[in-house]
N, C-alpha and C. Protein backbone atom coordinates (compact mmCIF):
# COMPACT_ATOMS: atom_id res chain seq x y z
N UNK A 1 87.06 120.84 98.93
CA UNK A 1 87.00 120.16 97.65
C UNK A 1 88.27 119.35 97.44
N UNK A 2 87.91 118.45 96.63
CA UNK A 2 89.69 117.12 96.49
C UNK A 2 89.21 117.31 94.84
N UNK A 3 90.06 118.12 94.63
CA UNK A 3 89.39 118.21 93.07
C UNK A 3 88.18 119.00 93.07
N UNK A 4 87.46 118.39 91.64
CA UNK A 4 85.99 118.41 91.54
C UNK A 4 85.06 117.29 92.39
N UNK A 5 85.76 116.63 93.17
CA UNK A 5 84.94 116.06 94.58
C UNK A 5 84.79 116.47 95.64
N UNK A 6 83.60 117.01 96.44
CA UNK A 6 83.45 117.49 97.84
C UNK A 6 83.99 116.61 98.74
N UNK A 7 84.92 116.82 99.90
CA UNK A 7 84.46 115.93 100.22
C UNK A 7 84.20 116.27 101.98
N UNK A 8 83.56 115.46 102.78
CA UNK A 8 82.71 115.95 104.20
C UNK A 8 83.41 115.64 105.33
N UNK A 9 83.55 116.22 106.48
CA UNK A 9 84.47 115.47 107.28
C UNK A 9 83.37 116.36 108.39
N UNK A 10 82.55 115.05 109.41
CA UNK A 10 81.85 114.99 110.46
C UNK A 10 82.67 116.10 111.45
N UNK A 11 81.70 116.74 111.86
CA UNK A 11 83.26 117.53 113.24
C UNK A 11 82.66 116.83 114.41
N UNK A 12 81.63 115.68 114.50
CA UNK A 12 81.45 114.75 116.04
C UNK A 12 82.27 114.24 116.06
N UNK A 13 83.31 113.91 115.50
CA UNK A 13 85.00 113.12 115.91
C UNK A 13 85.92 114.48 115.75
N UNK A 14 86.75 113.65 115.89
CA UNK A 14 88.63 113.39 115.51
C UNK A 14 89.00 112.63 114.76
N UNK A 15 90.35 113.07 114.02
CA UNK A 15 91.04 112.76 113.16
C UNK A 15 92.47 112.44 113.26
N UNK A 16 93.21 111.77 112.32
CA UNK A 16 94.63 111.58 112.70
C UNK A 16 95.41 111.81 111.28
N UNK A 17 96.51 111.93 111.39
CA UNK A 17 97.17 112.39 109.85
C UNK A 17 96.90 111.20 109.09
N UNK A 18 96.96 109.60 109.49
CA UNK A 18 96.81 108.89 108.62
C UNK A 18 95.41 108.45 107.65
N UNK A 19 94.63 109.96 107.80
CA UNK A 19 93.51 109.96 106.81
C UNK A 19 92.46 108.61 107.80
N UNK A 20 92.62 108.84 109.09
CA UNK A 20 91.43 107.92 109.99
C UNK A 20 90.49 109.07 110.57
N UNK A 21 89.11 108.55 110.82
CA UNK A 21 88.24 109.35 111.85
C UNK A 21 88.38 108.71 113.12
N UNK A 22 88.71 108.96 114.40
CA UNK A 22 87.78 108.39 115.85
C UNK A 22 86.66 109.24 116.54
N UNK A 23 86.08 107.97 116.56
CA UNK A 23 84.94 108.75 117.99
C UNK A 23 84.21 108.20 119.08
N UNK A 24 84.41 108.58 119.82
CA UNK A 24 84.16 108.08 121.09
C UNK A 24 82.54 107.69 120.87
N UNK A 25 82.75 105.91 121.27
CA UNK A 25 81.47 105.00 121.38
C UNK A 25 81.07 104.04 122.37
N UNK A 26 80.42 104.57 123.52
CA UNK A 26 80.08 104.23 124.29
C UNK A 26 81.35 104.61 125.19
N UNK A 27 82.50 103.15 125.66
CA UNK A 27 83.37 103.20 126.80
C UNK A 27 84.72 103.18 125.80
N UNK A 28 84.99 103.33 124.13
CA UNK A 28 85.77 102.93 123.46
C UNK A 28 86.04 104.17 122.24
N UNK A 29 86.80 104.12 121.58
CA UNK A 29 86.76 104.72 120.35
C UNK A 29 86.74 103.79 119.11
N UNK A 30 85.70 104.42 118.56
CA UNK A 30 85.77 103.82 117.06
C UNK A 30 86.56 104.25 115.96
N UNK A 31 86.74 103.45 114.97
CA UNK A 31 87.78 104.25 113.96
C UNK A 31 87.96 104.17 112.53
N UNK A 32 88.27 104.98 111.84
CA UNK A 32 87.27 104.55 110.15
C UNK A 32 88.16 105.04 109.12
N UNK A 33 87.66 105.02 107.93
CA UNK A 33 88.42 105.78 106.62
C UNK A 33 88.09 107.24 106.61
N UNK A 34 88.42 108.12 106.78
CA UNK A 34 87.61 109.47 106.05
C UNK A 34 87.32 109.68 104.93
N UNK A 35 86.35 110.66 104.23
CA UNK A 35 86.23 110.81 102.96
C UNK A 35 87.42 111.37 102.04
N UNK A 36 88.60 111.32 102.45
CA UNK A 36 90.01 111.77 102.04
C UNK A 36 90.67 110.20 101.37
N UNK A 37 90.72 109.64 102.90
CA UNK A 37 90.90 108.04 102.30
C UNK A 37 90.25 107.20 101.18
N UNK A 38 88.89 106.63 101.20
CA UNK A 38 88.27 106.17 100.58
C UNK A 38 88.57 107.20 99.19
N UNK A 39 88.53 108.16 98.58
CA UNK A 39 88.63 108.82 97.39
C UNK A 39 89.86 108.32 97.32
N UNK A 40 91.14 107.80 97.79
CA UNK A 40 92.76 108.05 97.51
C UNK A 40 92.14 106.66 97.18
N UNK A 41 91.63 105.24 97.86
CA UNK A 41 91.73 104.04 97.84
C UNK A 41 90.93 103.44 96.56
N UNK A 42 89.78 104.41 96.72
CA UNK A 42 88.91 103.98 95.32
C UNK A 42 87.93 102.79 95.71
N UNK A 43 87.34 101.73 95.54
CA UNK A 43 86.52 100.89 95.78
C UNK A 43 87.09 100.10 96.47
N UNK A 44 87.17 99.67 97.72
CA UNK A 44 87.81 98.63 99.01
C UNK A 44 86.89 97.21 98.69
N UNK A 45 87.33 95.88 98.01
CA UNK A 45 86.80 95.11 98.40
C UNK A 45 87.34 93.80 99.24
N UNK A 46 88.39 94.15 99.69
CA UNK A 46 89.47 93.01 100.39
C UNK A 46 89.53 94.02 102.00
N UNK A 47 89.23 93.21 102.86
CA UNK A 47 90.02 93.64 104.46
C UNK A 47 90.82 92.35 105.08
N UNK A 48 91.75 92.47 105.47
CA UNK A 48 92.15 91.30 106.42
C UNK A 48 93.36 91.93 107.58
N UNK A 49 92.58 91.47 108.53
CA UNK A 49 93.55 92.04 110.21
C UNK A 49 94.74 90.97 110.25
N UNK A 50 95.90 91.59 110.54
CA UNK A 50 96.97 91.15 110.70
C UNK A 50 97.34 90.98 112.68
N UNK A 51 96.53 91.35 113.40
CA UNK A 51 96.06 90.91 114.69
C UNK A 51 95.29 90.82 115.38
N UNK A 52 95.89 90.16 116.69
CA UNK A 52 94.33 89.27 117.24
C UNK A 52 93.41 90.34 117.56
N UNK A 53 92.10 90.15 117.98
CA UNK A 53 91.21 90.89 118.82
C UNK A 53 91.83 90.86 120.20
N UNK A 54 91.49 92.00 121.04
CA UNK A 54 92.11 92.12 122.28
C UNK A 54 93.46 92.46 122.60
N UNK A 55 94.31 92.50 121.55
CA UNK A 55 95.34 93.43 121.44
C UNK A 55 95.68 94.26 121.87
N UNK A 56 96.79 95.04 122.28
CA UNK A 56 97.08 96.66 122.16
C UNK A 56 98.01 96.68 120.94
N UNK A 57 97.85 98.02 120.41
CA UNK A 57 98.40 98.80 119.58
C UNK A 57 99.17 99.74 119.72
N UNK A 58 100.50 100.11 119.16
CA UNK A 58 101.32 101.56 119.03
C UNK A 58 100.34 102.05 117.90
N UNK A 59 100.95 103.09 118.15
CA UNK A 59 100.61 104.26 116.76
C UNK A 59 101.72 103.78 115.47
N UNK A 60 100.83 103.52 114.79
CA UNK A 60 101.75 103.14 113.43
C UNK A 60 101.72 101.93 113.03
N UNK A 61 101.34 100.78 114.28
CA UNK A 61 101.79 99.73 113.97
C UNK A 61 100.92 99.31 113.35
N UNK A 62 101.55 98.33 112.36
CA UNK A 62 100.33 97.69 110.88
C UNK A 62 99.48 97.00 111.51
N UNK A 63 98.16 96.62 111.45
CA UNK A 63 97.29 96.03 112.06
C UNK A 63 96.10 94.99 110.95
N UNK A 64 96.82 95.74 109.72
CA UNK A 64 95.82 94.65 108.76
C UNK A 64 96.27 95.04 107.30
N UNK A 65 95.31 94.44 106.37
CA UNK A 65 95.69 94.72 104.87
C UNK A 65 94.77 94.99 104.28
N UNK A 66 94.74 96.11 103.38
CA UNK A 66 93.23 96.43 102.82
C UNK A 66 93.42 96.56 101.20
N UNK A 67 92.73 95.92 100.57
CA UNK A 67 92.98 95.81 98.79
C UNK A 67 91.59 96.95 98.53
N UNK A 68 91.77 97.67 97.42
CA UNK A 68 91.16 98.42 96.40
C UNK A 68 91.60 98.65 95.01
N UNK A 69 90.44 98.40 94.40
CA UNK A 69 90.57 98.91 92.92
C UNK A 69 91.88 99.59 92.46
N UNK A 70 92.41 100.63 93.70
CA UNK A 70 93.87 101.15 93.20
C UNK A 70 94.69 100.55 93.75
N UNK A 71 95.38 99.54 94.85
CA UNK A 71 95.90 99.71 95.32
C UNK A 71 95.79 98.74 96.47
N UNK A 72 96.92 97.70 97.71
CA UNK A 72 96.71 97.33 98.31
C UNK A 72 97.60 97.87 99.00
N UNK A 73 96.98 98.10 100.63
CA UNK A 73 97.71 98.94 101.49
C UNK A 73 97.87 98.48 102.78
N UNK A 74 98.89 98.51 103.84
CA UNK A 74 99.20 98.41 104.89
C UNK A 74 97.80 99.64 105.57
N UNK A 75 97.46 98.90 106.59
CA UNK A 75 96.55 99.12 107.62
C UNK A 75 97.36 99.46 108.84
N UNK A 76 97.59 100.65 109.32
CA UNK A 76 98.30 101.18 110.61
C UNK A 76 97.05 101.73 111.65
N UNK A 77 97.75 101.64 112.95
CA UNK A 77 96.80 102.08 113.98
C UNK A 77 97.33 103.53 114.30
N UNK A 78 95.86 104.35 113.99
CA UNK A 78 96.53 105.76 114.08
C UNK A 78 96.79 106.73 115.42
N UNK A 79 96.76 106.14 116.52
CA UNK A 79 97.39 106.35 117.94
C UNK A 79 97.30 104.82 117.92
N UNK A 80 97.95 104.83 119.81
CA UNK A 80 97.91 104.18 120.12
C UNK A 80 96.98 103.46 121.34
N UNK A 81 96.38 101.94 121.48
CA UNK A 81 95.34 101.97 122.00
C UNK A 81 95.16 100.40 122.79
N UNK A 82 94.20 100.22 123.29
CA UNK A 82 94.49 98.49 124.16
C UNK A 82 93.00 97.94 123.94
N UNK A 83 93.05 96.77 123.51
CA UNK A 83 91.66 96.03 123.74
C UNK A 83 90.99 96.37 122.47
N UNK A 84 92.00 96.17 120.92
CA UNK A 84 91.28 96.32 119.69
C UNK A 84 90.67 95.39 119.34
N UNK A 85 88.83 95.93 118.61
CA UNK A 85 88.15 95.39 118.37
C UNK A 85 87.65 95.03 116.76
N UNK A 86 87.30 94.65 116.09
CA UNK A 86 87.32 94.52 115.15
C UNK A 86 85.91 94.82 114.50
N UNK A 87 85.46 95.30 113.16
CA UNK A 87 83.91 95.64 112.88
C UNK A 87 84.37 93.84 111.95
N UNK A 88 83.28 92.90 112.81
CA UNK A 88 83.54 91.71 112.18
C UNK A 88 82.12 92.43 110.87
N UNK A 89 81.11 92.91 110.75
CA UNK A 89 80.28 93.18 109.13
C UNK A 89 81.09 93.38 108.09
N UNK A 90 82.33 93.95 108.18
CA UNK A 90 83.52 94.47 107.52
C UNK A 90 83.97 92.72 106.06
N UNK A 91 84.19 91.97 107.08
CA UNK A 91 85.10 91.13 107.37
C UNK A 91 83.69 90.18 105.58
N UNK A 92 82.61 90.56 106.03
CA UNK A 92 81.81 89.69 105.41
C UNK A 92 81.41 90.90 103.74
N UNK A 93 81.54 91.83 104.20
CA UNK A 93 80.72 93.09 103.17
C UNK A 93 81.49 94.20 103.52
N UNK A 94 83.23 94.40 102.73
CA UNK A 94 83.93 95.55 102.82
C UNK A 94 83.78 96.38 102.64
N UNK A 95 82.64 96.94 101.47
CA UNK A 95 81.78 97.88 100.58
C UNK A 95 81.32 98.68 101.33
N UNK A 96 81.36 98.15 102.81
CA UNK A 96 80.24 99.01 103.82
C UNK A 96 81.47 100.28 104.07
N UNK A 97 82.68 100.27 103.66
CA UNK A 97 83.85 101.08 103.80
C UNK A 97 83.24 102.32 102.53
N UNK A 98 83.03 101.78 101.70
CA UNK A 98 82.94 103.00 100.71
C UNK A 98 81.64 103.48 100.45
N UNK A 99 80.21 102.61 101.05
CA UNK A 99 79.02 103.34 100.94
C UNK A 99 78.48 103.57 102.86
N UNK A 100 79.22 103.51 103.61
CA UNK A 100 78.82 104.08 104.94
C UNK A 100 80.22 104.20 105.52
N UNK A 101 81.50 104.71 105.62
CA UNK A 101 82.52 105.08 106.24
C UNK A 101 82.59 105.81 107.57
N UNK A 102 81.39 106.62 107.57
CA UNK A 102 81.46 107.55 108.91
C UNK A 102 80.24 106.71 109.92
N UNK A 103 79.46 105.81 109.37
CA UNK A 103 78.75 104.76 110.18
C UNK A 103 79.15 103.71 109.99
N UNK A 104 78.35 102.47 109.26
CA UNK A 104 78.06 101.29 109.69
C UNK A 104 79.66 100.03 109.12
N UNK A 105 80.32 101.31 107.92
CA UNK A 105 81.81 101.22 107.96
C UNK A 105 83.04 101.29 108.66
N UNK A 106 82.87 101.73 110.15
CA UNK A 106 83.79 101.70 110.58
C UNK A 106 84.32 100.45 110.55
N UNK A 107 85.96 100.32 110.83
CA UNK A 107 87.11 99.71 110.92
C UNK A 107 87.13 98.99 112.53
N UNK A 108 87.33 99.42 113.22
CA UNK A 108 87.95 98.52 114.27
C UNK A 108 87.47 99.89 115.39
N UNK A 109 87.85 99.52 116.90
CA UNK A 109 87.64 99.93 118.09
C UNK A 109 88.25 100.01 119.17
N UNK A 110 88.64 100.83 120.49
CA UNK A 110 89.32 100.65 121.09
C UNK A 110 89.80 101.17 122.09
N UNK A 111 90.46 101.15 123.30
CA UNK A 111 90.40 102.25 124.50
C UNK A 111 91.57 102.65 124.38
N UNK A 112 91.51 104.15 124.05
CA UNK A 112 92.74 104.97 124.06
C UNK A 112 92.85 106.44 124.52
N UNK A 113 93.89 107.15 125.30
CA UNK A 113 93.61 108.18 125.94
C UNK A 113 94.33 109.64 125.40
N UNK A 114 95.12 108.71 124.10
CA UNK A 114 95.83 109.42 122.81
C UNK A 114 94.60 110.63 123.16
N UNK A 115 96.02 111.74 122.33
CA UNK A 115 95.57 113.24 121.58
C UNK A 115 95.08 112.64 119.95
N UNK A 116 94.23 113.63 119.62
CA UNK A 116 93.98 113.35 118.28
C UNK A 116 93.54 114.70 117.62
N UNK A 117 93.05 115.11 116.73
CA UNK A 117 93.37 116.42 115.52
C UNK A 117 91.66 116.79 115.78
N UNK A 118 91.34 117.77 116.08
CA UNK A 118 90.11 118.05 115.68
C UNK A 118 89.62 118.53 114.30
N UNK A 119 88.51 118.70 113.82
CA UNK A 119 88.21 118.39 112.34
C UNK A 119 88.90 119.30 111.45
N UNK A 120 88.96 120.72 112.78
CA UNK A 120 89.78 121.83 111.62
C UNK A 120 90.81 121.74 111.67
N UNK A 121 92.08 120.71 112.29
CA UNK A 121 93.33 120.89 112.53
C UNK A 121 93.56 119.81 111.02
N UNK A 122 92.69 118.85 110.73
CA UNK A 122 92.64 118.10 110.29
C UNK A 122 92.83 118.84 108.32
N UNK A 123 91.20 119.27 108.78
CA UNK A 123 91.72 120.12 107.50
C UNK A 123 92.37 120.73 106.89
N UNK A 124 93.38 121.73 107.90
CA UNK A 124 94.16 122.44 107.77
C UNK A 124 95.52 121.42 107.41
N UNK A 125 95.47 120.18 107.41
CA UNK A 125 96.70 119.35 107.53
C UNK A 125 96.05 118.91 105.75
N UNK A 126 94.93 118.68 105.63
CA UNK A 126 94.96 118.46 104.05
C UNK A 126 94.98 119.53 103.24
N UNK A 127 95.04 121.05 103.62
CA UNK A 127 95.40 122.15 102.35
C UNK A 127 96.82 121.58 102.35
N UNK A 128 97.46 121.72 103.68
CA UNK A 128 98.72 121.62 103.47
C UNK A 128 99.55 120.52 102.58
N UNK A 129 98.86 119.50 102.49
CA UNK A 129 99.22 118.02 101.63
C UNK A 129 98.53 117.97 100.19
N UNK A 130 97.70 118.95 99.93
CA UNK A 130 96.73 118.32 99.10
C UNK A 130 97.55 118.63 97.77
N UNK A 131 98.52 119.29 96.75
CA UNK A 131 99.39 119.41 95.87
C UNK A 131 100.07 118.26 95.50
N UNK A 132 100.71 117.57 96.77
CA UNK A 132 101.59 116.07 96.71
C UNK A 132 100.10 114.96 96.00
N UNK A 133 99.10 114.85 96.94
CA UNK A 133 97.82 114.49 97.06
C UNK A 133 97.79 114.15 95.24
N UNK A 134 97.06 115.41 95.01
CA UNK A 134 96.98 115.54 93.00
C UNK A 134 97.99 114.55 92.84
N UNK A 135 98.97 115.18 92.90
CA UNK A 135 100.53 114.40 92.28
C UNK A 135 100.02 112.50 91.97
N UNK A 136 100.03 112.19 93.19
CA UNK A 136 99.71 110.99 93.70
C UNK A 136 98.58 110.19 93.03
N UNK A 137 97.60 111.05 93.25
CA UNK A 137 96.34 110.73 92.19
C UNK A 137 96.49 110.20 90.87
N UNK A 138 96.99 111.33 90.35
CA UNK A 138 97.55 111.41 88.99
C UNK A 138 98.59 110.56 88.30
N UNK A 139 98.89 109.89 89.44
CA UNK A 139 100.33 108.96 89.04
C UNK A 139 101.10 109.47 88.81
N UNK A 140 101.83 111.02 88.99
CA UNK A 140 102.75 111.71 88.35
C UNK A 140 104.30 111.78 89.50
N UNK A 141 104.13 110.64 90.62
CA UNK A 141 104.90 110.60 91.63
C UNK A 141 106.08 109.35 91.24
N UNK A 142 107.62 110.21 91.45
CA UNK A 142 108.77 109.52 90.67
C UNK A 142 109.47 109.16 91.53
């Protein structure tokens, strides 16, 4: 629960602390908001990639900009990875972030041989955060 909101986290992926899902699609990994994210972001209707397609990525490094109802945020790559792809449907209908996130919402794509969190390590990383989390929510962060 995030509050009085459930919220679901697929265990057919992996996860990364920066509130992303991956999962292996086809020869690549795909990669998305979780239902952790999207609740912190609130309604996403702005995406824009800050690099090319075909890229590699570090872990961390900003890769785009994403606006919501709360908030506009730096876009980081949550390992690191080569040959990023982009969900160009995104690009036309961002919405698909907050009414399909674990499908037709994914974010971007990519070949990487990174470690990543399985669903319960994952969870266990949001009891541990989720107090700051409220805080944050709440606007009560000084």
């Amino acid at each position: 629960m995030m509050g009085s909101y459930e919220a679901r986290f697929p265990t057919d992926r992996f996860y990364a602390l920066n509130h992303m899902w991956l999962k292996s699609f086809e020869d690549r990994i795909r990669v998305g908001f979780t239902a952790y994210s999207v609740r912190l972001l609130q309604d996403v209707y702005f995406l824009d990639w800050e690099v090319d397609a075909g890229v590699s990525v570090k872990q961390k490094q900003t890769i785009g900009e994403i606006e919501s109802s709360k908030a506009v945020s730096h876009l980081t790559a949550p390992i690191a990875g080569d040959d990023i792809q982009f969900n160009e449907a995104l690009l036309n209908d961002p919405s698909l972030i907050n009414t399909s996130g674990y499908e037709t919402g994914w974010l971007f794509s990519f070949k990487s041989s990174e470690e990543m969190l399985t669903a319960e390590q994952y969870v266990g990383h949001l009891e541990e955060v989720w107090k700051e989390t409220q805080r944050v929510i709440k606007g009560q962060v000084q």
